[in-house]
C-alpha atoms as a PDB file:
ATOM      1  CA  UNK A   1      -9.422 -20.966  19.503  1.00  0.00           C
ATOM      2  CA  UNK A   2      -7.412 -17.581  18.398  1.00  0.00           C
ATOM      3  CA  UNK A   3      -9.829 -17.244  15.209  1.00  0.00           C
ATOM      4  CA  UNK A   4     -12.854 -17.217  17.630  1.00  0.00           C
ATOM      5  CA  UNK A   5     -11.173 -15.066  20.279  1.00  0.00           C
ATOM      6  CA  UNK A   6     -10.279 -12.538  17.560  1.00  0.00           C
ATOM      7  CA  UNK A   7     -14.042 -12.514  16.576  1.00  0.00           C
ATOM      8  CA  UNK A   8     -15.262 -11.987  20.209  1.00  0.00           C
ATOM      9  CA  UNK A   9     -12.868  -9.121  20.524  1.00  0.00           C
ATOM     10  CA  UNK A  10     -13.899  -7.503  17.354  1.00  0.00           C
ATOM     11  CA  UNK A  11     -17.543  -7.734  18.959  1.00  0.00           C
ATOM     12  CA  UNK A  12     -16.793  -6.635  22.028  1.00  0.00           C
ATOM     13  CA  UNK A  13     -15.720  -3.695  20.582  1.00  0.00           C
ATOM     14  CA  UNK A  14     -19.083  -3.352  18.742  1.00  0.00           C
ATOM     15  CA  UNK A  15     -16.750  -3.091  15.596  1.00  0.00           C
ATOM     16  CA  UNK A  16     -16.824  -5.171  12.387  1.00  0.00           C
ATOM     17  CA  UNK A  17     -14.015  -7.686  11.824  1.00  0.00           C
ATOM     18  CA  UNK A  18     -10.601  -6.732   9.908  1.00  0.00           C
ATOM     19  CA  UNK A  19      -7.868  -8.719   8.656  1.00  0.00           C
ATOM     20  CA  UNK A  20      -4.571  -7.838  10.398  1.00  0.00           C
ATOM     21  CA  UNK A  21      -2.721  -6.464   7.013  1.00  0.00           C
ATOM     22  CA  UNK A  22      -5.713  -3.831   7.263  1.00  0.00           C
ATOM     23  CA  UNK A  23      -5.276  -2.138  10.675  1.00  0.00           C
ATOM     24  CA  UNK A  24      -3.943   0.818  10.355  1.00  0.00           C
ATOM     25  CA  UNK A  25      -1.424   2.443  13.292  1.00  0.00           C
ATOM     26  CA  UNK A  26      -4.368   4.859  14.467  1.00  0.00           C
ATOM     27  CA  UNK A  27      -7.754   5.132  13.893  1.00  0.00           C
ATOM     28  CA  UNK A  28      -8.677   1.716  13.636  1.00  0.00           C
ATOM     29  CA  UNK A  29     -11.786   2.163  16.537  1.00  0.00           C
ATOM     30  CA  UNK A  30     -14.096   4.938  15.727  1.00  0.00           C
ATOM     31  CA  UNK A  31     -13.948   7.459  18.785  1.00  0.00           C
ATOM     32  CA  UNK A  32     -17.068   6.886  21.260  1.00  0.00           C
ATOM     33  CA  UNK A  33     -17.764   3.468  20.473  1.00  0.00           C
ATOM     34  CA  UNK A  34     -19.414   1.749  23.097  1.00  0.00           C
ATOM     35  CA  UNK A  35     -17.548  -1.283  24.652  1.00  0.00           C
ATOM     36  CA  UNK A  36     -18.991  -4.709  25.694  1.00  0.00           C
ATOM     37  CA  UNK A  37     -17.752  -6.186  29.079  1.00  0.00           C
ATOM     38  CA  UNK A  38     -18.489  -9.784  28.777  1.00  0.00           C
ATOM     39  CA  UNK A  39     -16.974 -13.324  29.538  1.00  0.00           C
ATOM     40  CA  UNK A  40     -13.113 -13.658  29.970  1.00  0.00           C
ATOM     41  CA  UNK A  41     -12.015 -14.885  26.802  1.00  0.00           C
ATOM     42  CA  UNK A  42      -8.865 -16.423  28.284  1.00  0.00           C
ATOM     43  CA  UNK A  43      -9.362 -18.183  31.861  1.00  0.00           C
ATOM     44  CA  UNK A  44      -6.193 -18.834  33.892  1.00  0.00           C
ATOM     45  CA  UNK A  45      -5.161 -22.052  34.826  1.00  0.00           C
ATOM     46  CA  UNK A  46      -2.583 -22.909  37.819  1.00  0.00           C
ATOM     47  CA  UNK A  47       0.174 -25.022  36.790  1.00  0.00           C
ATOM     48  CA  UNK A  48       0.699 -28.559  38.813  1.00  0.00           C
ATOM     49  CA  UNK A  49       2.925 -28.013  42.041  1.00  0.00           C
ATOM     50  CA  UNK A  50       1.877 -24.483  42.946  1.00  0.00           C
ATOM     51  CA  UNK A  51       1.196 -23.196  45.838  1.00  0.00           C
ATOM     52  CA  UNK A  52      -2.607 -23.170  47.100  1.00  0.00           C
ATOM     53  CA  UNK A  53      -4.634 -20.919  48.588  1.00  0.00           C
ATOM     54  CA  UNK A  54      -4.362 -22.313  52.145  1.00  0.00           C
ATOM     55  CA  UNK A  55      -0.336 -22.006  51.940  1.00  0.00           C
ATOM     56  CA  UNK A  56      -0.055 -25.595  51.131  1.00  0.00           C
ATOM     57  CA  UNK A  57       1.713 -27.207  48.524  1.00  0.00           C
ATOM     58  CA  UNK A  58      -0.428 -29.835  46.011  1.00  0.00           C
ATOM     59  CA  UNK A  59       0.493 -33.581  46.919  1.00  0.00           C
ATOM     60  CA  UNK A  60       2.673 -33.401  43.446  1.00  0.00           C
ATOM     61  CA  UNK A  61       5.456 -31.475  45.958  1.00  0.00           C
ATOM     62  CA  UNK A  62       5.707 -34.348  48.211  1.00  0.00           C
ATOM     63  CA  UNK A  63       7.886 -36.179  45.478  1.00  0.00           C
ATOM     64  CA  UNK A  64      11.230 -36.861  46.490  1.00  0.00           C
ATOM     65  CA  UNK A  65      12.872 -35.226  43.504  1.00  0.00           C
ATOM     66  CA  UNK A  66      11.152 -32.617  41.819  1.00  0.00           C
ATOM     67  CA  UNK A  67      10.873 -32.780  38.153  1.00  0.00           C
ATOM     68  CA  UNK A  68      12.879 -29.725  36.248  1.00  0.00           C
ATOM     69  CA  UNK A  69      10.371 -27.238  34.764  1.00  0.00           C
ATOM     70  CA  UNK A  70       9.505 -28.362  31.105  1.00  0.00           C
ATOM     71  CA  UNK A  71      10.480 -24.783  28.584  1.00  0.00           C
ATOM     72  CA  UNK A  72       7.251 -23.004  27.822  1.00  0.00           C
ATOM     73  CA  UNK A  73       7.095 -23.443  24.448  1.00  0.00           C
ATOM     74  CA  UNK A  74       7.321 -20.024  22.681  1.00  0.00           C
ATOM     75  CA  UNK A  75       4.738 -19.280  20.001  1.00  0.00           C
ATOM     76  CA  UNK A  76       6.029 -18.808  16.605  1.00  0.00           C
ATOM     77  CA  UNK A  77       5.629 -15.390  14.909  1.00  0.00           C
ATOM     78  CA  UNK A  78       3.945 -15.334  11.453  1.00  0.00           C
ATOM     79  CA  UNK A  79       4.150 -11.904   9.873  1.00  0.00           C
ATOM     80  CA  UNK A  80       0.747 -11.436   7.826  1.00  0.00           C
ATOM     81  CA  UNK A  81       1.008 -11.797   4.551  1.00  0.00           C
ATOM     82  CA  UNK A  82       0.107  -8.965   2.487  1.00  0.00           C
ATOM     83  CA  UNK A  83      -1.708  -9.245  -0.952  1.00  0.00           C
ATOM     84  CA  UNK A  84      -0.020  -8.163  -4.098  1.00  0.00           C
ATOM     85  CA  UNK A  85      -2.200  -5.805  -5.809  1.00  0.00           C
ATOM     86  CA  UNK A  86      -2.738  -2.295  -7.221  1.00  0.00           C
ATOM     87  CA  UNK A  87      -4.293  -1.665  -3.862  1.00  0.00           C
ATOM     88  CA  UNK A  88      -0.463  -1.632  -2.374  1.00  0.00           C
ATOM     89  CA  UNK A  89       0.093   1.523  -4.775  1.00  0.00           C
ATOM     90  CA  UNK A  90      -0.572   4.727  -3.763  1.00  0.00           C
ATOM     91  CA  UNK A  91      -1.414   6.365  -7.110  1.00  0.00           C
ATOM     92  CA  UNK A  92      -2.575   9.937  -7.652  1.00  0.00           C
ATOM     93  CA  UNK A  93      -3.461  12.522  -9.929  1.00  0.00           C
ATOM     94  CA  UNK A  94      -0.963  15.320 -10.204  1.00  0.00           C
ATOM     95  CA  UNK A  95       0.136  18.271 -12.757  1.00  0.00           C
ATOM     96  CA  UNK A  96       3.302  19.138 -14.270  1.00  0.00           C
ATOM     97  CA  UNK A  97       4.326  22.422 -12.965  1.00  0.00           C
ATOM     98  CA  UNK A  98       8.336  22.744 -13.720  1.00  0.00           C
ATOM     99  CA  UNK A  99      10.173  20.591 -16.502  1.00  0.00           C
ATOM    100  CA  UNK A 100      13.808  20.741 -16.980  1.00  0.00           C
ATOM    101  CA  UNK A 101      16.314  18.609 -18.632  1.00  0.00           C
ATOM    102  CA  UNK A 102      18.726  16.300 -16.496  1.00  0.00           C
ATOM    103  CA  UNK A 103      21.623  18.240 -16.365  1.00  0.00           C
ATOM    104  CA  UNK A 104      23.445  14.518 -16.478  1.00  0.00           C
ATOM    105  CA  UNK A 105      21.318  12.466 -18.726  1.00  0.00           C
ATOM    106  CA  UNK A 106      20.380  13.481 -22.143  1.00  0.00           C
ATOM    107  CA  UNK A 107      16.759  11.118 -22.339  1.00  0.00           C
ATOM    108  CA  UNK A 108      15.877  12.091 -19.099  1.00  0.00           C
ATOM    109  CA  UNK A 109      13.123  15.023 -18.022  1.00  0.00           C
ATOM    110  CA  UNK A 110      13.403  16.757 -14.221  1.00  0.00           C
ATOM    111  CA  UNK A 111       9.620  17.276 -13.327  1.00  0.00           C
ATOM    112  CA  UNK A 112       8.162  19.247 -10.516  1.00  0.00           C
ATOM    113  CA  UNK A 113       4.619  17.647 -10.088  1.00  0.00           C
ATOM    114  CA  UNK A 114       1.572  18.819  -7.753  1.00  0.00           C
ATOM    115  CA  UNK A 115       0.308  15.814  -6.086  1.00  0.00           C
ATOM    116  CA  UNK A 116      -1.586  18.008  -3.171  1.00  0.00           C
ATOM    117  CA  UNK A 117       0.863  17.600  -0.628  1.00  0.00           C
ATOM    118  CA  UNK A 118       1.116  20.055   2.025  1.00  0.00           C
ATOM    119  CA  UNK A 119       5.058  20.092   1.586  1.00  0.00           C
ATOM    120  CA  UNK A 120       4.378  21.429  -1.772  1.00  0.00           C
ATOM    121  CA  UNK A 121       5.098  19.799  -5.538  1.00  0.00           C
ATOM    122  CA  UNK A 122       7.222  16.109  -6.162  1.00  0.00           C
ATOM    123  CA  UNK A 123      10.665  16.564  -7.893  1.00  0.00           C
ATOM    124  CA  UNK A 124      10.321  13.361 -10.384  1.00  0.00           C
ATOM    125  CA  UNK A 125      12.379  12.235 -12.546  1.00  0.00           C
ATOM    126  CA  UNK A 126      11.445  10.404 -15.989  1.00  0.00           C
ATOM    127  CA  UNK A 127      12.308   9.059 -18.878  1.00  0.00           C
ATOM    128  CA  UNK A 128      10.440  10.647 -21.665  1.00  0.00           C
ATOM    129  CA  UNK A 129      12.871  12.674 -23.884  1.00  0.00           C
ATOM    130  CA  UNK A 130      11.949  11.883 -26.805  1.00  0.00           C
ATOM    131  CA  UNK A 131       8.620  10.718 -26.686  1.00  0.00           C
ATOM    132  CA  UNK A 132       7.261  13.502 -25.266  1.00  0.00           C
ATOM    133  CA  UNK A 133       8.196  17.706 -25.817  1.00  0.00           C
ATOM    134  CA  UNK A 134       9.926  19.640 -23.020  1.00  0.00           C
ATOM    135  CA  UNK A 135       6.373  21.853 -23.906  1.00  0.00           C
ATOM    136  CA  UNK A 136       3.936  19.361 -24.195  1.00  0.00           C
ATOM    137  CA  UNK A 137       4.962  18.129 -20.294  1.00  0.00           C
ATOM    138  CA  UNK A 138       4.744  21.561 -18.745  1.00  0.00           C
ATOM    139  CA  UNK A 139       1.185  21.684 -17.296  1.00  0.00           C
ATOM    140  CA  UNK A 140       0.108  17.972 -18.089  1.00  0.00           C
ATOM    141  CA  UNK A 141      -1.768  16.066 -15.967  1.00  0.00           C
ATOM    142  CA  UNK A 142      -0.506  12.806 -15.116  1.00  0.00           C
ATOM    143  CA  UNK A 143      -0.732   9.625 -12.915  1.00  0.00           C
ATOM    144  CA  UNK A 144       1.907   9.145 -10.325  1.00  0.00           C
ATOM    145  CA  UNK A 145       2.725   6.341  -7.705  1.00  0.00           C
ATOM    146  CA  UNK A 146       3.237   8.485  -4.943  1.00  0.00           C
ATOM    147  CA  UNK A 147       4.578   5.739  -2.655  1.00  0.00           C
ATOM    148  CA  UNK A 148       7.524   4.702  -3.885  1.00  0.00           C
ATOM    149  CA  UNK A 149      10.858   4.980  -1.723  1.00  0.00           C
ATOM    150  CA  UNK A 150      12.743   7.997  -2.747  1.00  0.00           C
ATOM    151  CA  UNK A 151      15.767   7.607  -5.299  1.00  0.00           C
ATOM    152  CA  UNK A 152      18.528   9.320  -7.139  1.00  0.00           C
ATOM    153  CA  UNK A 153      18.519   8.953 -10.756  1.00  0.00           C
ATOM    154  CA  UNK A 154      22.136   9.896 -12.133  1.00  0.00           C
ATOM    155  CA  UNK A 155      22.391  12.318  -9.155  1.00  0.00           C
ATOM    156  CA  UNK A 156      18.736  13.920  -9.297  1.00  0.00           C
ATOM    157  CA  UNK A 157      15.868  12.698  -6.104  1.00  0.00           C
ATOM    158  CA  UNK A 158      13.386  11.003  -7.825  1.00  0.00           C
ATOM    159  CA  UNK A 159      10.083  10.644  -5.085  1.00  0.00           C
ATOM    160  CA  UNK A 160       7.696   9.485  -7.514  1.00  0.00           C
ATOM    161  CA  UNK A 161       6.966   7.835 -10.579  1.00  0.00           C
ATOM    162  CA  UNK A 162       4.848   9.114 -13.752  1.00  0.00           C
ATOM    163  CA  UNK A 163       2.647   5.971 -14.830  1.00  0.00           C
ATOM    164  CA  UNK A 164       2.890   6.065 -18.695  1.00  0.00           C
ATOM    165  CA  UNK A 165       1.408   3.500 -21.227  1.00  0.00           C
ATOM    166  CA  UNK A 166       3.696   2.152 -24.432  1.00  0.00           C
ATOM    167  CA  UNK A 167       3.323   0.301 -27.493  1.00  0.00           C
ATOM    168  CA  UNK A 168       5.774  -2.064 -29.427  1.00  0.00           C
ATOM    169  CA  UNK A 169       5.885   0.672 -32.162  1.00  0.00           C
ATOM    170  CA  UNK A 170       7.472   2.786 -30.091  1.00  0.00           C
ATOM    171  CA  UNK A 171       5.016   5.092 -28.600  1.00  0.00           C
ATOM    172  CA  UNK A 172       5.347   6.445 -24.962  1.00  0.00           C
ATOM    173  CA  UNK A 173       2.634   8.390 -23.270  1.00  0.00           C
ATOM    174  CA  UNK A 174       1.521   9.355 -19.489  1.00  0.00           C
ATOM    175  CA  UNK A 175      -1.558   7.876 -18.209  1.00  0.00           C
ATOM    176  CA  UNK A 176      -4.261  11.305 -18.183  1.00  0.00           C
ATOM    177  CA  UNK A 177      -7.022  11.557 -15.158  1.00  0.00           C
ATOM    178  CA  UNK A 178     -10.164  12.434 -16.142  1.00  0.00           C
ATOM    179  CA  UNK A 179     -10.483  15.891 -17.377  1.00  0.00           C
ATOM    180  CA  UNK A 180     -10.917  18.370 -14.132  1.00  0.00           C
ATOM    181  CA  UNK A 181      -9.586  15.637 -11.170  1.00  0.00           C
ATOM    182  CA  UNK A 182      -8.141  17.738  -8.820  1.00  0.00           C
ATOM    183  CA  UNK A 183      -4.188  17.245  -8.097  1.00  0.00           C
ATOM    184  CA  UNK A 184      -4.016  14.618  -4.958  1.00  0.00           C
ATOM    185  CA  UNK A 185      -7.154  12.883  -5.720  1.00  0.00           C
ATOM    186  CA  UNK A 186      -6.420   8.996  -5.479  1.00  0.00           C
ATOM    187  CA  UNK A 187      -6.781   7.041  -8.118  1.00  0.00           C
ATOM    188  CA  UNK A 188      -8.092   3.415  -7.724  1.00  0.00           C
ATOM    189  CA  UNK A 189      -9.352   0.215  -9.511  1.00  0.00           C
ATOM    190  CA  UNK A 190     -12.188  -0.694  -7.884  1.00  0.00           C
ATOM    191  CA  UNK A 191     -12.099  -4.857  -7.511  1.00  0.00           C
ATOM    192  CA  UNK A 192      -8.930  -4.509  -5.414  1.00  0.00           C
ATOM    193  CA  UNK A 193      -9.779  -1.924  -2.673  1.00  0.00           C
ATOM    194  CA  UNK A 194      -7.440  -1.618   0.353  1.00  0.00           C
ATOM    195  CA  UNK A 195      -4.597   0.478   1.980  1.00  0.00           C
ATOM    196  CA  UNK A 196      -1.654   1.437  -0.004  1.00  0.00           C
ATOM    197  CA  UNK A 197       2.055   0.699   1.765  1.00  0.00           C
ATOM    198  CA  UNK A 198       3.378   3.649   3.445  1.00  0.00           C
ATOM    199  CA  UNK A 199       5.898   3.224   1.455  1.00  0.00           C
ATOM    200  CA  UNK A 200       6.907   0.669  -1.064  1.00  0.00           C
ATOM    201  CA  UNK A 201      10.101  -1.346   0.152  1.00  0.00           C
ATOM    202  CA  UNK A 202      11.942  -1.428  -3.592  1.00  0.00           C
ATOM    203  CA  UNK A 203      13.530  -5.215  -2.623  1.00  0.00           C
ATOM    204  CA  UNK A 204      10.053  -6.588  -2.270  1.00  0.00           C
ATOM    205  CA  UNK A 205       9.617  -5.531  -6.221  1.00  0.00           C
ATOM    206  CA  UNK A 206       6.077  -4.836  -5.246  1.00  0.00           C
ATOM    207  CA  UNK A 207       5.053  -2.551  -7.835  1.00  0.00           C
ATOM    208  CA  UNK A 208       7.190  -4.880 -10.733  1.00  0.00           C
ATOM    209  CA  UNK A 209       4.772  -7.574  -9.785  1.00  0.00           C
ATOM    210  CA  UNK A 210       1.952  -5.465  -9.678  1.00  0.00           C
ATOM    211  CA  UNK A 211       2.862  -3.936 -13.184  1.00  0.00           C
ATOM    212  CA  UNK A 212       2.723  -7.079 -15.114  1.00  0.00           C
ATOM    213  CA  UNK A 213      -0.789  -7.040 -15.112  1.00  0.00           C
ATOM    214  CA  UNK A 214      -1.439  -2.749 -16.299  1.00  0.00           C
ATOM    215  CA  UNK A 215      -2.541  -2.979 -19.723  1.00  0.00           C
ATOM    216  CA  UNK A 216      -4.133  -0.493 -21.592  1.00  0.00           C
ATOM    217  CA  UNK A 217      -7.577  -1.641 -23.300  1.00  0.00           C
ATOM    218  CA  UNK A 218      -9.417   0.290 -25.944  1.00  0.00           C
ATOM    219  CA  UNK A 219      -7.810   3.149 -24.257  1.00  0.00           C
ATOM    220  CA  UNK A 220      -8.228   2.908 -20.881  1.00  0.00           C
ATOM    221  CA  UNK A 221      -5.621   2.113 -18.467  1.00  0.00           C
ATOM    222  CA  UNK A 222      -6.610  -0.613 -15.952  1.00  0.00           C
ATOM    223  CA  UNK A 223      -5.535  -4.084 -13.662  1.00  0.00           C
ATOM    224  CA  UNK A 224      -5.977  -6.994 -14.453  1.00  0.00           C
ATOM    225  CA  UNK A 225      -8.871  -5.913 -16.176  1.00  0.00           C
ATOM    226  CA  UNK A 226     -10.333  -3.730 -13.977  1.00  0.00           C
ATOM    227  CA  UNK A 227     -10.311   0.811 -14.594  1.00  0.00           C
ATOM    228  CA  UNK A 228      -8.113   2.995 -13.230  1.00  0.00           C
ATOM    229  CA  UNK A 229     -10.838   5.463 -12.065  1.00  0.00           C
ATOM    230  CA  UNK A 230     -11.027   8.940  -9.983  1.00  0.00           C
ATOM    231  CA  UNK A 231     -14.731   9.294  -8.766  1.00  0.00           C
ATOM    232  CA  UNK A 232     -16.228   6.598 -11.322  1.00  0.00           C
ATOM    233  CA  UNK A 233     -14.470   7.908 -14.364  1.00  0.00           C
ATOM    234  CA  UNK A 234     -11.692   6.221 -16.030  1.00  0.00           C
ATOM    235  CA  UNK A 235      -8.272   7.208 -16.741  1.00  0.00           C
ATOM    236  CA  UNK A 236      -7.486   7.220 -20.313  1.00  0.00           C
ATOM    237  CA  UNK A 237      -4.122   6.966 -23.025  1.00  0.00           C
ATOM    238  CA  UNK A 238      -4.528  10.045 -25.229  1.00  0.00           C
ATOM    239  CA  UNK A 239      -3.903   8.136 -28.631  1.00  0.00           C
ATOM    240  CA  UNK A 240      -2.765   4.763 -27.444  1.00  0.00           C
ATOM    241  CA  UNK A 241      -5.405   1.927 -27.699  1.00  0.00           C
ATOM    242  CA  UNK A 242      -3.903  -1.032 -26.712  1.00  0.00           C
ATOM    243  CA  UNK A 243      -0.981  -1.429 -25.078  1.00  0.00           C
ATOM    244  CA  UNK A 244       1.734  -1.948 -21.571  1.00  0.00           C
ATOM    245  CA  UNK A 245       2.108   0.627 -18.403  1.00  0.00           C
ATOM    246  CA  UNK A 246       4.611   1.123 -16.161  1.00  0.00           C
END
């Protein structure tokens, strides 16, 4: 019955159907969209022993002894369950444009990165001394997941996370957008489309499940197979062929 309802609602509302984990808080009906008045979906029904219309009670009231009221039973609440995919990450392009070492942790770089927010440029932390030069970082672009809770690393905010690819010899390298994607362009892969989480809850271990399946192939970073691409072109490991991200 509620499957069907839900249907009749979405057509009512001469809109196509959407699965719950896919409404949004706004914006979810497009402004002037005609409405259907139809049918009640839901009729009412009087319960046994109430009063009629008339001011008389049903027969059922007559009885002696009036049965207690059975407990409406209360409907149990289901939270949807949301899939686990790169669609949950909010990945984007941004560029390096202050590096600094950790005052507090010797293999750990202090980034500044332009992800297009209004609020200005990300302070990120990574771990890349050592695999990459203080120089070489300044004015890279890079892939960041730009949804992940906010965290001190050995004192320093961290708001973000620079998506790099490695190999078991030892290499380490960020993920690079194609060559002129503008900083805040999102990044996608293009069999899992979807809504990234506001923000990532880090006890869920969303993007650690999500990670197991980046790999790079013949260069390219992707999921589960699939590119990581900004406006049909894929994002690429500079020297790194085959290989993990995270």
């Amino acid at each position: 019955m509620i499957p069907r309802a839900a249907a009749a609602i979405f057509e009512k509302l001469n809109t196509p159907p959407v699965p719950i984990w896919r409404l949004k808080n706004d914006q979810n009906l497009t402004p002037g969209t005609p409405v259907q008045v139809g049918d009640i979906l839901f009729a009412k029904h009087d319960a046994e022993g109430e009063v009629g219309g008339g001011g008389e009670k049903k027969s059922s009231d007559t009885k002696e002894t009036k049965e207690k009221a059975r407990p409406v039973p209360v409907a149990k609440k289901y939270l949807a369950v949301l899939p686990t995919d790169v669609s949950r990450l909010q990945m984007k392009v941004g560029t390096i444009t202050k590096v600094w070492q950790h005052p507090d942790a010797e293999k750990l770089f202090v980034e500044l990165i332009d992800v297009g927010d209004a609020g200005g440029p990300r302070q990120v932390v990574s771990g890349l001394v050592g695999h990459v030069s203080l120089d070489a970082m300044l004015g890279k672009k890079v892939l960041v997941v730009a949804n992940m809770k906010p965290t001190k690393m050995r004192g320093v905010e961290s708001t973000a996370m620079v998506l790099c690819g490695s190999w078991v010899d030892g290499v380490v390298e960020p993920v690079a957008p194609p060559a002129g994607a503008a900083n805040g362009t999102v990044v996608t892969c293009a069999d899992f489309p979807g809504e990234p989480d506001e923000v990532l809850n880090p006890k869920k271990k969303v993007f650690e499940a999500v990670a197991l399946d980046f790999c790079v192939k013949n260069g390219v970073a992707t999921y589960k197979g699939c590119p990581f691409s900004v406006g049909g072109e894929v994002c690429t490991l500079p020297t790194l062929k085959d290989g993990t991200i995270k």
